[in-house]
N, C-alpha and C. Protein backbone atom coordinates (compact mmCIF):
# COMPACT_ATOMS: atom_id res chain seq x y z
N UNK A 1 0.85 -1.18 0.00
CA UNK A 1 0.00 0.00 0.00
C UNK A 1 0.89 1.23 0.00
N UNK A 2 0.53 2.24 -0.86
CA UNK A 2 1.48 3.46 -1.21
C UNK A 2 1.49 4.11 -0.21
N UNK A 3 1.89 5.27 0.85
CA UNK A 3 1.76 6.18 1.32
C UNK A 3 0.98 7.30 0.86
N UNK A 4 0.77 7.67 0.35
CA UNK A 4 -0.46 8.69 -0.56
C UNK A 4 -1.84 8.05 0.06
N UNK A 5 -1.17 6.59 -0.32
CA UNK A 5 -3.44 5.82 0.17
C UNK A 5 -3.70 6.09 1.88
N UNK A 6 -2.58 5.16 2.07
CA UNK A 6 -2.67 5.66 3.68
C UNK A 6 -2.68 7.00 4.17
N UNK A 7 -2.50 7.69 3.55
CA UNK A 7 -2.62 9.24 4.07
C UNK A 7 -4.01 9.63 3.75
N UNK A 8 -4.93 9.24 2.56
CA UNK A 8 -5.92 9.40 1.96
C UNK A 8 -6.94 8.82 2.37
N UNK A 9 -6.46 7.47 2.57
CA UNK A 9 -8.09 6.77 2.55
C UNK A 9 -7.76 6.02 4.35
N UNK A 10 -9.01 6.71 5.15
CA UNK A 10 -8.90 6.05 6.33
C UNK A 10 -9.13 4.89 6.45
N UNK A 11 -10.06 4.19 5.90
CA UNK A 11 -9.73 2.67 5.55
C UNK A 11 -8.82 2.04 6.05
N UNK A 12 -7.42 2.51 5.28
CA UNK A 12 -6.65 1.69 5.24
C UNK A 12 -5.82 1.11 6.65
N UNK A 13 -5.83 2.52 7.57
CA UNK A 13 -5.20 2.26 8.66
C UNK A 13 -5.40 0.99 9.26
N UNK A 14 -6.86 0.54 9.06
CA UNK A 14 -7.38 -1.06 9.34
C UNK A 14 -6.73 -1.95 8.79
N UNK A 15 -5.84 -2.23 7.55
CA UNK A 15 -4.69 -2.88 7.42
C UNK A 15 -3.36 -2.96 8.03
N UNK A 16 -3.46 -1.60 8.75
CA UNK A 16 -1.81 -1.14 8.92
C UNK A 16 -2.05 -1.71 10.36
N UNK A 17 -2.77 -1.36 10.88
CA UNK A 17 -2.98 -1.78 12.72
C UNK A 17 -4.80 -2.23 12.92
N UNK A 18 -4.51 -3.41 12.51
CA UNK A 18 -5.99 -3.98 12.60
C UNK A 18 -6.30 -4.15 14.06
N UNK A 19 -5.66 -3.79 15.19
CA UNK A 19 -6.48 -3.45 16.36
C UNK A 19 -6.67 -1.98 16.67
N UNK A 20 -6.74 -0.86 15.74
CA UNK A 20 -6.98 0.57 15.98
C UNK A 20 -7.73 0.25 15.36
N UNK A 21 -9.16 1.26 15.77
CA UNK A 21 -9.86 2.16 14.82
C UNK A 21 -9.45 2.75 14.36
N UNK A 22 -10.11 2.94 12.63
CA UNK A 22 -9.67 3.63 11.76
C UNK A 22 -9.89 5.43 12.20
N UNK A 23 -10.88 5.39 12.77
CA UNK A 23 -10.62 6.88 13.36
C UNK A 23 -9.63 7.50 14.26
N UNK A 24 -8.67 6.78 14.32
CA UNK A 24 -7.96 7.07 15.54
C UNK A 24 -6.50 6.71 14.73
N UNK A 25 -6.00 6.94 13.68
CA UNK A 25 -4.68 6.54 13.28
C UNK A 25 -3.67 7.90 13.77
N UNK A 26 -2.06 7.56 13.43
CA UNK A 26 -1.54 8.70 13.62
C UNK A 26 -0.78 8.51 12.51
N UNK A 27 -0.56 10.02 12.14
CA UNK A 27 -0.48 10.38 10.34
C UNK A 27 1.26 9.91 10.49
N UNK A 28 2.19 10.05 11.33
CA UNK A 28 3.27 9.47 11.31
C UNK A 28 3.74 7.75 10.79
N UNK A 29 3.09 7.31 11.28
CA UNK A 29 2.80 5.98 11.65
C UNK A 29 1.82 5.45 10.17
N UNK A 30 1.52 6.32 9.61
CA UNK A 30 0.88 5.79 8.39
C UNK A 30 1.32 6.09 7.11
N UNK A 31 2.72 7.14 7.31
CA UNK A 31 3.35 7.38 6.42
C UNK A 31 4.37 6.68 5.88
N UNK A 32 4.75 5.70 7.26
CA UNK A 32 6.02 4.47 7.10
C UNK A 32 5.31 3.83 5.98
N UNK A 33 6.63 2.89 5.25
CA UNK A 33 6.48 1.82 4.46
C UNK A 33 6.20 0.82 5.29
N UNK A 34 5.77 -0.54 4.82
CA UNK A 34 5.13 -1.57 5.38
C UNK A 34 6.55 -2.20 6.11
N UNK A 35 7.77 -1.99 5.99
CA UNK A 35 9.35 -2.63 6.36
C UNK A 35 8.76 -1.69 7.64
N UNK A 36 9.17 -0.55 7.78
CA UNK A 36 9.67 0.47 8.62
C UNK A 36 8.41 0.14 10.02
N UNK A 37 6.89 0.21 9.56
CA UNK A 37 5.79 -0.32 10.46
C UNK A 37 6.24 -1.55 10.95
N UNK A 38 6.38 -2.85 9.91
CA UNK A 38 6.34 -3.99 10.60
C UNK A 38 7.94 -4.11 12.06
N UNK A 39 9.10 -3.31 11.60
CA UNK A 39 9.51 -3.53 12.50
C UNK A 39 9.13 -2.47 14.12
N UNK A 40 8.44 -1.93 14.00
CA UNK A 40 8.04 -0.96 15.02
C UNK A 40 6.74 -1.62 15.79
N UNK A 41 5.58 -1.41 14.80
CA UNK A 41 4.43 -2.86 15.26
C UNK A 41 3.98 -3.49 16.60
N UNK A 42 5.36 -4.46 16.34
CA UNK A 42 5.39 -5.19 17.97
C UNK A 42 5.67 -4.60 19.07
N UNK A 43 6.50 -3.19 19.03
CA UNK A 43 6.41 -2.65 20.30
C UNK A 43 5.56 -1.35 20.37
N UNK A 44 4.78 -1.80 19.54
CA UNK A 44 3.47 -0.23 20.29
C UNK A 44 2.82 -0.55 20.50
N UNK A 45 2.45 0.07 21.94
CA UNK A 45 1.71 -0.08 22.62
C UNK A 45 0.19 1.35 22.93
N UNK A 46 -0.93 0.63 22.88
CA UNK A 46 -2.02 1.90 22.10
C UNK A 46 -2.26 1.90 24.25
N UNK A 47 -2.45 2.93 24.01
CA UNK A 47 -2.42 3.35 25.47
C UNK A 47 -3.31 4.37 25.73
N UNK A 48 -4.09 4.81 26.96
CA UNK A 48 -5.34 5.48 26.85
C UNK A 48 -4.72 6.92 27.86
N UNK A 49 -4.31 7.77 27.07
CA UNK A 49 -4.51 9.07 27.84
C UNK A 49 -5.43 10.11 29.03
N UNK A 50 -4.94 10.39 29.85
CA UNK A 50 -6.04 10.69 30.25
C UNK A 50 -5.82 12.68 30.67
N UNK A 51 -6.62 13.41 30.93
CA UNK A 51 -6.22 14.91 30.88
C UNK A 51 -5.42 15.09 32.32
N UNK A 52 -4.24 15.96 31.61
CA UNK A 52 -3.63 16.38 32.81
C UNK A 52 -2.43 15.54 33.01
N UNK A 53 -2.30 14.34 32.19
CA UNK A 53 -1.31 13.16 32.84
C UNK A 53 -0.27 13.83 31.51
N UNK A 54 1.07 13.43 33.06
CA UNK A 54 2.32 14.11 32.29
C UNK A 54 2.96 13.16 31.40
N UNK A 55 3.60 13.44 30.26
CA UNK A 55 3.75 12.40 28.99
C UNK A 55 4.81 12.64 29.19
N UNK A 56 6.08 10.86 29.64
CA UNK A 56 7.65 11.14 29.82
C UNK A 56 8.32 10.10 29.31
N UNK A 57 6.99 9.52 28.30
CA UNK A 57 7.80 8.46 27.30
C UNK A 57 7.72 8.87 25.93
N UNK A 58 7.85 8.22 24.53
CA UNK A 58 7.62 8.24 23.24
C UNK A 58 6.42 7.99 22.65
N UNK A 59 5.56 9.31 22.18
CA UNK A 59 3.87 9.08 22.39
C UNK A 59 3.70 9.42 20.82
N UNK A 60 2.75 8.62 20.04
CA UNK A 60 2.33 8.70 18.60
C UNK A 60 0.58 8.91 18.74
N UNK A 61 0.33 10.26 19.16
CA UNK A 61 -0.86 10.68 19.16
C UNK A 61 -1.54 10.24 18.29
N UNK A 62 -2.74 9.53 18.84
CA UNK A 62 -3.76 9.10 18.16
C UNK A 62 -5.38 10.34 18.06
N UNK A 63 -5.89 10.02 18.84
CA UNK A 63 -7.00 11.34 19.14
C UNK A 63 -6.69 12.24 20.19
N UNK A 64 -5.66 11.57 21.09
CA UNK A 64 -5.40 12.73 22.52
C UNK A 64 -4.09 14.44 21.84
N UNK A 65 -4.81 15.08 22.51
CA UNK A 65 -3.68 16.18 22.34
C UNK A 65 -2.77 16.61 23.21
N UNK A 66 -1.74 16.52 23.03
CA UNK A 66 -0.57 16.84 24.23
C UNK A 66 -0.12 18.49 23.83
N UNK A 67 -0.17 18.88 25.06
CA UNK A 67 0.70 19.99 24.80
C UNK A 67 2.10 20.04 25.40
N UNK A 68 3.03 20.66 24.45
CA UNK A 68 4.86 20.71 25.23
C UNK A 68 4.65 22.03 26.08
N UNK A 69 5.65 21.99 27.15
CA UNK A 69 5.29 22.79 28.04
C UNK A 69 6.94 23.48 28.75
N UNK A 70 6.60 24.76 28.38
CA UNK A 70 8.15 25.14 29.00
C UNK A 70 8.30 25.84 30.23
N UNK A 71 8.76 25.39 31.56
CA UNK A 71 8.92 26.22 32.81
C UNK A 71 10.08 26.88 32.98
N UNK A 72 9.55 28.30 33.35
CA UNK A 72 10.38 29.19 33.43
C UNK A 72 11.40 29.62 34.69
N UNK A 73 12.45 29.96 35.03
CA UNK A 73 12.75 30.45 35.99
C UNK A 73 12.09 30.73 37.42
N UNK A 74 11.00 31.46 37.11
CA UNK A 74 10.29 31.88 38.41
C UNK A 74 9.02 31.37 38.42
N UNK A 75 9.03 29.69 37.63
CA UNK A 75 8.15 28.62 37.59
C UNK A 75 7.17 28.77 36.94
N UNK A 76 6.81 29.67 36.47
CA UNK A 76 6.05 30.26 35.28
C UNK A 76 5.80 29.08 34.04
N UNK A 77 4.59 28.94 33.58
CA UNK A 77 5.01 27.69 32.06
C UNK A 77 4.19 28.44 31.34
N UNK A 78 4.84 27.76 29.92
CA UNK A 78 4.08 28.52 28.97
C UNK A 78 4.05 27.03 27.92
N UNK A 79 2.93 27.02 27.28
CA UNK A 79 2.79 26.55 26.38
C UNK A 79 3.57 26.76 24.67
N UNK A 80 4.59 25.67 24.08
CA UNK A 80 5.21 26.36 23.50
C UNK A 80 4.72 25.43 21.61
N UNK A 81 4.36 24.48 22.01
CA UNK A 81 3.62 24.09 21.34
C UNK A 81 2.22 22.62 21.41
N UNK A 82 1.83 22.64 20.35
CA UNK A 82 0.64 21.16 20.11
C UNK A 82 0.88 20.15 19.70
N UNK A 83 0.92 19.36 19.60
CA UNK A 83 0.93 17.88 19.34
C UNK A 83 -0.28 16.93 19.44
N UNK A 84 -0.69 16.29 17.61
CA UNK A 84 -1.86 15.47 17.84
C UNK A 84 -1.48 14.62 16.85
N UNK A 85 -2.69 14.04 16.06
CA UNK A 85 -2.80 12.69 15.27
C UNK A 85 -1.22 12.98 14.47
N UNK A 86 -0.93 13.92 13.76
CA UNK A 86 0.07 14.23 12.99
C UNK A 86 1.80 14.61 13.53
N UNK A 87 1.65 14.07 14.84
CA UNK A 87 3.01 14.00 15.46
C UNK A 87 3.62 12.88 16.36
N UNK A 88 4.45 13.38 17.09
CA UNK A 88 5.18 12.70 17.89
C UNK A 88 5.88 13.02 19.27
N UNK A 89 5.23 13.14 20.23
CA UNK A 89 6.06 13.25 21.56
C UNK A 89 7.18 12.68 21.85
N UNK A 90 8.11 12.86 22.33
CA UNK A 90 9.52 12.60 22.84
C UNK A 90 10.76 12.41 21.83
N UNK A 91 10.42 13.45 20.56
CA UNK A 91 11.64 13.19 19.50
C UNK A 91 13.06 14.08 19.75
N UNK A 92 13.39 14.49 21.23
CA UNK A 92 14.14 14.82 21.81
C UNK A 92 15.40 13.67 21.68
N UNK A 93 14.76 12.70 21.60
CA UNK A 93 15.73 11.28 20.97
C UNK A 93 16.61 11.48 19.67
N UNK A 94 15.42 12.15 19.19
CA UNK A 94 16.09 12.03 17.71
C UNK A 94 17.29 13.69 17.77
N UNK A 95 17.19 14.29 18.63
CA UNK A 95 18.31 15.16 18.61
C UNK A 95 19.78 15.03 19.30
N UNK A 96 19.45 13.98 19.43
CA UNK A 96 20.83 13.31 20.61
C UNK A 96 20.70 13.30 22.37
N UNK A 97 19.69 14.00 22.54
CA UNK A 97 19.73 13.95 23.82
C UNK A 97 18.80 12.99 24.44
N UNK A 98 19.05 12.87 26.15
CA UNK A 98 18.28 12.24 26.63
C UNK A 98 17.04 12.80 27.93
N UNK A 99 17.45 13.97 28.26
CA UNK A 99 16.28 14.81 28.53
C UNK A 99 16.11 16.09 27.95
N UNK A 100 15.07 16.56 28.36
CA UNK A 100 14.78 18.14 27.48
C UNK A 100 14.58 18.67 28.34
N UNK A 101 14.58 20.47 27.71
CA UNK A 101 14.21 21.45 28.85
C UNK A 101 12.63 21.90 28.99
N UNK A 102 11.72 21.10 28.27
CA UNK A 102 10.58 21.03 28.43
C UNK A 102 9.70 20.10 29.06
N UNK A 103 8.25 20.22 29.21
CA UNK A 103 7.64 18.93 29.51
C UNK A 103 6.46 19.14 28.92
N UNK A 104 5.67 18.00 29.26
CA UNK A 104 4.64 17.42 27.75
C UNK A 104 3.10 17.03 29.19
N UNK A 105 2.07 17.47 28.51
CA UNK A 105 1.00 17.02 29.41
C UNK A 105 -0.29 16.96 28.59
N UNK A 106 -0.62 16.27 28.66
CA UNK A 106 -2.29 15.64 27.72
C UNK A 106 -3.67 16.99 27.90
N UNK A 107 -3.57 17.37 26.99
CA UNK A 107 -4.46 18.66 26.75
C UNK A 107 -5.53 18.45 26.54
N UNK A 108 -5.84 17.49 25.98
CA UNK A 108 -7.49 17.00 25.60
C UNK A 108 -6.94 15.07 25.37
N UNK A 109 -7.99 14.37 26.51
CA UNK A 109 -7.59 12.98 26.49
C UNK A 109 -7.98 12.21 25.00
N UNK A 110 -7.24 11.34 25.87
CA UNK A 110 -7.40 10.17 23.98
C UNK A 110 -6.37 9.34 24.14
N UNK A 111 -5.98 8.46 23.04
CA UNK A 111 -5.01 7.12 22.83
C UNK A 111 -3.82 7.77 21.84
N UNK A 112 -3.34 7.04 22.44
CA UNK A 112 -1.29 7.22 21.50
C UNK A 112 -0.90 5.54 21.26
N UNK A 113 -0.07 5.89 20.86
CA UNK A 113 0.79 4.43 20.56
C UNK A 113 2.03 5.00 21.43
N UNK A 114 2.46 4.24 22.25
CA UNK A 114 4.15 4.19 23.32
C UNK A 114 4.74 3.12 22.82
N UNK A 115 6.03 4.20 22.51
CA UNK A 115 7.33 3.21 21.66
C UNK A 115 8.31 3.18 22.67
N UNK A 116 8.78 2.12 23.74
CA UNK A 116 9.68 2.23 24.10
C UNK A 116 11.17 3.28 23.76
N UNK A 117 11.57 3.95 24.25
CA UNK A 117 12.26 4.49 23.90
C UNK A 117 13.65 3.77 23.42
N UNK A 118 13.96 2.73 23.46
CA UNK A 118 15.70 2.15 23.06
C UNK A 118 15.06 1.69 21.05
N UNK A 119 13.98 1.12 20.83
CA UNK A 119 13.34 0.64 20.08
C UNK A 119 13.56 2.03 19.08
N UNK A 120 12.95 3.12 19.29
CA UNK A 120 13.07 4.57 18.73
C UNK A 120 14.26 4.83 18.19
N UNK A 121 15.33 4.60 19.19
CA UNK A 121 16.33 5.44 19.20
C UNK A 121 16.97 4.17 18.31
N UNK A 122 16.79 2.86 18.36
CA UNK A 122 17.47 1.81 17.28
C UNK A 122 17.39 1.62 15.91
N UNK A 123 15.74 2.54 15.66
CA UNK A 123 15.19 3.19 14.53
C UNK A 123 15.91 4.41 14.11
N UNK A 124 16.02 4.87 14.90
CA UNK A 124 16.58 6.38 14.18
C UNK A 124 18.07 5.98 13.85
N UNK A 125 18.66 5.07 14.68
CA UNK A 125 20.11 4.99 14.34
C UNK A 125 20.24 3.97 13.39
N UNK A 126 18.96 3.47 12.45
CA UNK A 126 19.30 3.07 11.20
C UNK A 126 19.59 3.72 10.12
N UNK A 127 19.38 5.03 10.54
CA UNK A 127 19.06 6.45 9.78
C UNK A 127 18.18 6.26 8.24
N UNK A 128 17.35 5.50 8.73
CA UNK A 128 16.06 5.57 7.20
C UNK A 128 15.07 6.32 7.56
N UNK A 129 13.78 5.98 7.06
CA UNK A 129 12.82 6.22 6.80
C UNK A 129 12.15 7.13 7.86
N UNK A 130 11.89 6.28 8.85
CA UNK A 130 11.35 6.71 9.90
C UNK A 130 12.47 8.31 10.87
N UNK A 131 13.86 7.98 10.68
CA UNK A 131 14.41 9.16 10.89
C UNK A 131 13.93 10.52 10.02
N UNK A 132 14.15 10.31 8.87
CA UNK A 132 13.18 11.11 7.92
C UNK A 132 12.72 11.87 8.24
N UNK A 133 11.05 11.07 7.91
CA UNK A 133 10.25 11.67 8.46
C UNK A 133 10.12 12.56 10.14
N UNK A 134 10.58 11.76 10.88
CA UNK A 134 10.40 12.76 12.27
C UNK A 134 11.68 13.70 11.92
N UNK A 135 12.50 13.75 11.04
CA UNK A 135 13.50 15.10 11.01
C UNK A 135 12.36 16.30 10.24
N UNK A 136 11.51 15.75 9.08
CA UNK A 136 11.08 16.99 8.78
C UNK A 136 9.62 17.44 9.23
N UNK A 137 9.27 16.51 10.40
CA UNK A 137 7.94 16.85 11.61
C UNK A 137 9.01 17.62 12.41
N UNK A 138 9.89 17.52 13.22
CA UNK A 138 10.56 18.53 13.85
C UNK A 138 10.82 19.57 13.51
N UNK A 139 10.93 19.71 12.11
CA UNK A 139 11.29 21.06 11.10
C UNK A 139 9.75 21.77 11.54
N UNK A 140 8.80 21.21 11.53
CA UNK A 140 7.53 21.93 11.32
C UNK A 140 6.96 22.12 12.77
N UNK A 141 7.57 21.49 13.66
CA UNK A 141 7.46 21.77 15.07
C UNK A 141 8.01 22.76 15.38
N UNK A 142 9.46 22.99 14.90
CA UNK A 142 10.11 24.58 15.45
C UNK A 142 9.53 25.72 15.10
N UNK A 143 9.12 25.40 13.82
CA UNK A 143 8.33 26.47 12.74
C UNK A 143 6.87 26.83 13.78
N UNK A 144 6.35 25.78 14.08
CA UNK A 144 4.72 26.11 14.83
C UNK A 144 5.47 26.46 16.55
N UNK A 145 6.56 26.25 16.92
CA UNK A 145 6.92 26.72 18.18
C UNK A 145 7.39 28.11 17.97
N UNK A 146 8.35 28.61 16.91
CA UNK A 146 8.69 30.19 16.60
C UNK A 146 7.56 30.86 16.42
N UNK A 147 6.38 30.23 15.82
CA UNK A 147 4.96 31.31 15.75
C UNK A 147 4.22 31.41 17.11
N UNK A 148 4.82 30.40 17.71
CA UNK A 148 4.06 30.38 19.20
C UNK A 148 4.75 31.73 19.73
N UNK A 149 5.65 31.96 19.90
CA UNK A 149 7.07 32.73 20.67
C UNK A 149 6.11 34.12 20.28
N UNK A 150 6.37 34.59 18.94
CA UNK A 150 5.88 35.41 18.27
C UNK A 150 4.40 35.96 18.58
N UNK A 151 3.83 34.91 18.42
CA UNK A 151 2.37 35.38 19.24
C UNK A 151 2.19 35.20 20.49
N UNK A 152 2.85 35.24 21.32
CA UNK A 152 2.83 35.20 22.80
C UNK A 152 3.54 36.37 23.27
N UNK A 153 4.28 36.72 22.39
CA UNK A 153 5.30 38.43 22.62
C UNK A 153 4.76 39.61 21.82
N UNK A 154 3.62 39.33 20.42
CA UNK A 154 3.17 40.44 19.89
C UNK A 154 1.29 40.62 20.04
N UNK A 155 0.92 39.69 20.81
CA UNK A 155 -0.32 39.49 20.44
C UNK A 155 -1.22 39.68 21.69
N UNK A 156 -2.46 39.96 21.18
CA UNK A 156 -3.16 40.21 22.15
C UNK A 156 -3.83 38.77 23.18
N UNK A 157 -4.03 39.04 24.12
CA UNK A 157 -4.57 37.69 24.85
C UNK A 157 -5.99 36.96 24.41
N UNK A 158 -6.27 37.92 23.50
CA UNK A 158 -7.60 37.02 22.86
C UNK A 158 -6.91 36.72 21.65
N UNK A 159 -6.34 37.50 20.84
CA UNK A 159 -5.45 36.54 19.62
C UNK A 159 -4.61 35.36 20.15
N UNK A 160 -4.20 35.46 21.33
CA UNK A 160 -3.68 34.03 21.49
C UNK A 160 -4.56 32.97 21.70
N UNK A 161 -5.51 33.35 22.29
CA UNK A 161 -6.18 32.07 22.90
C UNK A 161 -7.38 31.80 21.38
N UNK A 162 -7.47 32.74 20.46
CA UNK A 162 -8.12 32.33 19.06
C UNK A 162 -6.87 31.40 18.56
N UNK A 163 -5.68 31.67 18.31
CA UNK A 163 -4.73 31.09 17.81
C UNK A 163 -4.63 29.56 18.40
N UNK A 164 -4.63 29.32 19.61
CA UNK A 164 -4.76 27.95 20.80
C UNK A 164 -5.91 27.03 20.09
N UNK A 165 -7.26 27.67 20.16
CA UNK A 165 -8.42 27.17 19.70
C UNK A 165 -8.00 27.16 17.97
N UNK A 166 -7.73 27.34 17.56
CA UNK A 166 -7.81 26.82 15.98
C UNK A 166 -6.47 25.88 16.23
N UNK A 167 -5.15 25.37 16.57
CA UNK A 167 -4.35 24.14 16.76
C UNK A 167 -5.07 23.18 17.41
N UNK A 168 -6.25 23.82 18.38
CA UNK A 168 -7.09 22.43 18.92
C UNK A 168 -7.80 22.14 17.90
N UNK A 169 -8.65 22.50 17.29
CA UNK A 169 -9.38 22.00 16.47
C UNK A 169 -9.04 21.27 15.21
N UNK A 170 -7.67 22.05 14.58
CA UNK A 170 -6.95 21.34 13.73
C UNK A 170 -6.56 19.95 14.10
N UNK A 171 -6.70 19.37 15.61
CA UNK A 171 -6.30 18.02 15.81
C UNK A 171 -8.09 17.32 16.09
N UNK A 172 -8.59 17.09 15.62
CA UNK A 172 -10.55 16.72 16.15
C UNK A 172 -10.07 14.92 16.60
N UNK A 173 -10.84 14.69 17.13
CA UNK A 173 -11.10 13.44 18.06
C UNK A 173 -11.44 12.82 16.92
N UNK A 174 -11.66 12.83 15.46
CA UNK A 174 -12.42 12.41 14.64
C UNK A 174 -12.19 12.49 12.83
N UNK A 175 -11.08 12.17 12.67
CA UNK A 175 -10.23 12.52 11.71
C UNK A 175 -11.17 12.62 10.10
């Protein structure tokens, strides 16, 4: 099955992980080739989010939305970006490190897939496919985190929180 279909036709995800609902795929995870899935597969684990719970493993958002979360000096956090069906929590892996200066907490509940983290990092250090792709989802994460910065330093507090509400909605419980 091409990547184009799987991106296209929800259907298909019912081939790719015949114990998900097809409403509930994550666009990462459906972009792999059938090599790159089958070796990942066996260690995901679909796991049920719940609001408020802090995310400190490798999460492939299914319907739940996580938000990354940055604390400040004088404990202050700010929301710096979103994360849903179309990403990936904990690709701090894929930058070499092993913790970050952020943290991650479930914004609106729902299911992920949890990839052990050594499994991830054995993937990325094949440097194919799956590195890839999460190199140019991170590209588009900094990009939606610099507009965060930007509208949190030029904008009014109702343009932000319009700006908040349209990244929530862009992720729906209901693809």
């Amino acid at each position: 099955m091409s990547h184009a279909a799987l991106l296209l036709d929800p259907g298909a995800y019912e081939s790719v992980f015949p114990h998900m609902p097809t409403s509930q795929g994550n666009r990462l995870l459906a972009a792999l080739s059938d090599d790159a899935r089958s070796r990942l597969a066996p260690h995901l684990e679909l796991v049920k989010l719940q609001l408020g719970d802090a995310v400190r493993h490798v999460y492939f958002p299914t319907d739940a939305i996580i938000s990354l979360l940055s604390t400040m000096e004088n404990d202050a956090i700010a929301e710096i970006s979103v994360v849903g069906y179309e990403g990936v929590v904990g690709i701090v892996l894929n930058l070499g490190g092993e913790t970050t200066p952020t943290g991650a907490v479930v914004q609106s509940a729902g299911c992920a897939y949890r990839l052990p983290r050594q499994w991830l990092k054995a993937e990325l250090n094949r440097h194919g496919e799956l590195q890839a792709l999460i190199l140019r989802y991170t590209q588009c994460l900094i990009a939606q985190m610099a507009q965060t910065a930007v509208c949190n330093r030029h904008h009014t507090v109702e343009q932000q929180f319009s700006r908040w509400l349209l990244l929530s909605l862009d992720r729906p419980a209901e693809q």
